[in-house]
Protein backbone atom coordinates (compact mmCIF):
# COMPACT_ATOMS: atom_id res chain seq x y z
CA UNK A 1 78.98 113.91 95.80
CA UNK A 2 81.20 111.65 93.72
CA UNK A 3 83.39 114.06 92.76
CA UNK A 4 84.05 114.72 96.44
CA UNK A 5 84.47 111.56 98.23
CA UNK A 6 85.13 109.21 95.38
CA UNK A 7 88.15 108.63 96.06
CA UNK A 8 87.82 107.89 100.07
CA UNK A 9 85.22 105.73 99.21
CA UNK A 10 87.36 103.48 96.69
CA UNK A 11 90.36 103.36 99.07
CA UNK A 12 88.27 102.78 101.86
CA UNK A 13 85.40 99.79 100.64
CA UNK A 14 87.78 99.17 96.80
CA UNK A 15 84.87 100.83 94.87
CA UNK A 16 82.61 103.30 93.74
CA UNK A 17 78.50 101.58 93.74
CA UNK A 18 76.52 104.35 92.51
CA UNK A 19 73.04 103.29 93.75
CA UNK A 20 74.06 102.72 97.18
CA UNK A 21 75.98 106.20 97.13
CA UNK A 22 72.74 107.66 95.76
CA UNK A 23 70.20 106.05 98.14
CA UNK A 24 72.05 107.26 100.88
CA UNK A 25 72.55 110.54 99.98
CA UNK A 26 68.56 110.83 99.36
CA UNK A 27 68.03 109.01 103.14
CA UNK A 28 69.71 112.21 104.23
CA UNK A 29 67.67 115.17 102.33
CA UNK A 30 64.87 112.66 103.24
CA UNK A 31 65.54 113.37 107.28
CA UNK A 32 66.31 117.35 106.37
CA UNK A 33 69.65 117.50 107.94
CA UNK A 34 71.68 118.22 105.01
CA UNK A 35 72.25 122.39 104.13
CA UNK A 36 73.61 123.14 100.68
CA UNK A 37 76.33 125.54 101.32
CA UNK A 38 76.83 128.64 98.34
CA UNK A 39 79.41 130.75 97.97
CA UNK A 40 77.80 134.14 95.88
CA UNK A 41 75.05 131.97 94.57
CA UNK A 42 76.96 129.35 93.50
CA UNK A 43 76.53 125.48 95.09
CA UNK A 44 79.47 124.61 96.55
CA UNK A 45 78.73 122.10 99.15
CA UNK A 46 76.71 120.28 101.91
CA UNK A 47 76.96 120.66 105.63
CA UNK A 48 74.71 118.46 107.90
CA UNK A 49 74.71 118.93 111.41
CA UNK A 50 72.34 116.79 114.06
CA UNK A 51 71.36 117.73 117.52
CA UNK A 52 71.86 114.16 119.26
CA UNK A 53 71.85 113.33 123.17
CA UNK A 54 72.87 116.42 124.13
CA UNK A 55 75.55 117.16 121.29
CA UNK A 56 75.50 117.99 117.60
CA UNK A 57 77.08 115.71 115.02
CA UNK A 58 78.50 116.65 112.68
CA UNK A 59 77.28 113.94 109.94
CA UNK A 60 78.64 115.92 106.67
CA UNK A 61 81.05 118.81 105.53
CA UNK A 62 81.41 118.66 101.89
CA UNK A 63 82.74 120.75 99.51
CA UNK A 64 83.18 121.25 95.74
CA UNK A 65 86.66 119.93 94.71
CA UNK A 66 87.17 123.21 93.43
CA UNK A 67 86.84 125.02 96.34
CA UNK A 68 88.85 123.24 98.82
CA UNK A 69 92.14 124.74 99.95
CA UNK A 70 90.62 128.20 100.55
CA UNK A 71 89.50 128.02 104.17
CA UNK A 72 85.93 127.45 103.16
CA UNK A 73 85.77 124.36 105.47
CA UNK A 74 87.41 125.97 108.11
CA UNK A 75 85.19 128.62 108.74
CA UNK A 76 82.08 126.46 108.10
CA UNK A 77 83.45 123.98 110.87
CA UNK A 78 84.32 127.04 113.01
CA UNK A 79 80.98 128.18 112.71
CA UNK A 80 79.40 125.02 114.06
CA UNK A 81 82.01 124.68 116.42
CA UNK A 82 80.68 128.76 117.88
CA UNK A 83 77.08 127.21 117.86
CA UNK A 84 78.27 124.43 120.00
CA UNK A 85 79.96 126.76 121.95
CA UNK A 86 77.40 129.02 122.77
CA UNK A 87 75.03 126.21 123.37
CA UNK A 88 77.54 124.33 125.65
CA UNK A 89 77.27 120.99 123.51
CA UNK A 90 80.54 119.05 122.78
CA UNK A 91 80.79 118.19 119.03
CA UNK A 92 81.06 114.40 117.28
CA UNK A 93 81.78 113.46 114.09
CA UNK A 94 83.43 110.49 112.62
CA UNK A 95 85.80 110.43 109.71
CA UNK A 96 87.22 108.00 107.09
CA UNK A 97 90.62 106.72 108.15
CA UNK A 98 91.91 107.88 104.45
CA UNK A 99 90.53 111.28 104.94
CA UNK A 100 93.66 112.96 106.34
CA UNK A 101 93.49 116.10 105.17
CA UNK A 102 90.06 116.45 106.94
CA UNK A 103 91.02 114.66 110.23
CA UNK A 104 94.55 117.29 110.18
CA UNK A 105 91.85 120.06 110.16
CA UNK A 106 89.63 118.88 113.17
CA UNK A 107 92.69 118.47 115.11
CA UNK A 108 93.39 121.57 114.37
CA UNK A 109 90.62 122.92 115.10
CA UNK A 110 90.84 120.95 118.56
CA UNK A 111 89.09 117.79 118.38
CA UNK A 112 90.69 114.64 119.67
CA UNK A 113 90.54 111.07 118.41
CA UNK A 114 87.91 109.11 121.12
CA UNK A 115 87.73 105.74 119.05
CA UNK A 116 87.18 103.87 115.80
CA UNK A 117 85.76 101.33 113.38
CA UNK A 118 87.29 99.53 110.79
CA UNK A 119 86.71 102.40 108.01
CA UNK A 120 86.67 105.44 110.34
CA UNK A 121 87.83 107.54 113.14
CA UNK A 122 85.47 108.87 115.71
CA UNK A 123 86.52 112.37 117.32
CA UNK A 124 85.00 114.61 119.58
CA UNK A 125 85.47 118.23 120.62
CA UNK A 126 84.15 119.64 124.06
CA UNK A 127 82.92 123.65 124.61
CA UNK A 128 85.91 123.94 127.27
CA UNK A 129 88.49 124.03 124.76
């Protein structure tokens, strides 16, 4: 997890606390929302998806720093974004405001920008895209 958001989280909040990081990535395995993502047998990642009000968010796409760059997030995104589809449930997700790369690929991938916080930006894609 560190090696994948470490530096969002620094430029974002100015550092890295490791037992905060930690006891929030356990509150998620602890709820069962998180799926570890391999690639021929080999961990490279965590996706968590949630079914809420009538939508899924998407609370988590993370992958390996070594893996990025080779459309492995696109076609996991694309993926949920064909479940969402098929189910006719828009998509949410929320991303840090230092995170281009990953808010240029769910624009994309057609969501729009719906709102923010301080740290993030909140988008949303609908089925009728």
């Amino acid at each position: 997890m560190k090696a994948s958001y470490s530096d969002h989280v620094v430029a974002t909040w100015g550092s890295w606390d490791e037992p905060d990081q930690q006891r929030r990535f356990a509150d998620r395995f602890a709820r069962g929302v998180d799926r570890v993502i391999l690639v021929e047998g080999e961990r490279v990642g965590v996706l968590a998806v949630e079914e809420k009000r009538g939508e899924l968010f998407l609370a988590n796409i993370e992958i390996a720093p070594g893996w990025r760059g080779k459309g492995l997030g696109t076609a996991i995104l694309r993926s949920v974004l064909d479940r969402a589809r098929a189910d006719g449930l828009a998509v949410t997700l929320q991303v840090l405001k230092v995170n281009r790369r990953a808010a240029s690929l769910y624009k994309r991938e057609g969501f729009e920008f719906v709102g923010e916080t301080a740290t993030h930006r909140l988008m949303r894609w609908s089925p009728a895209q």
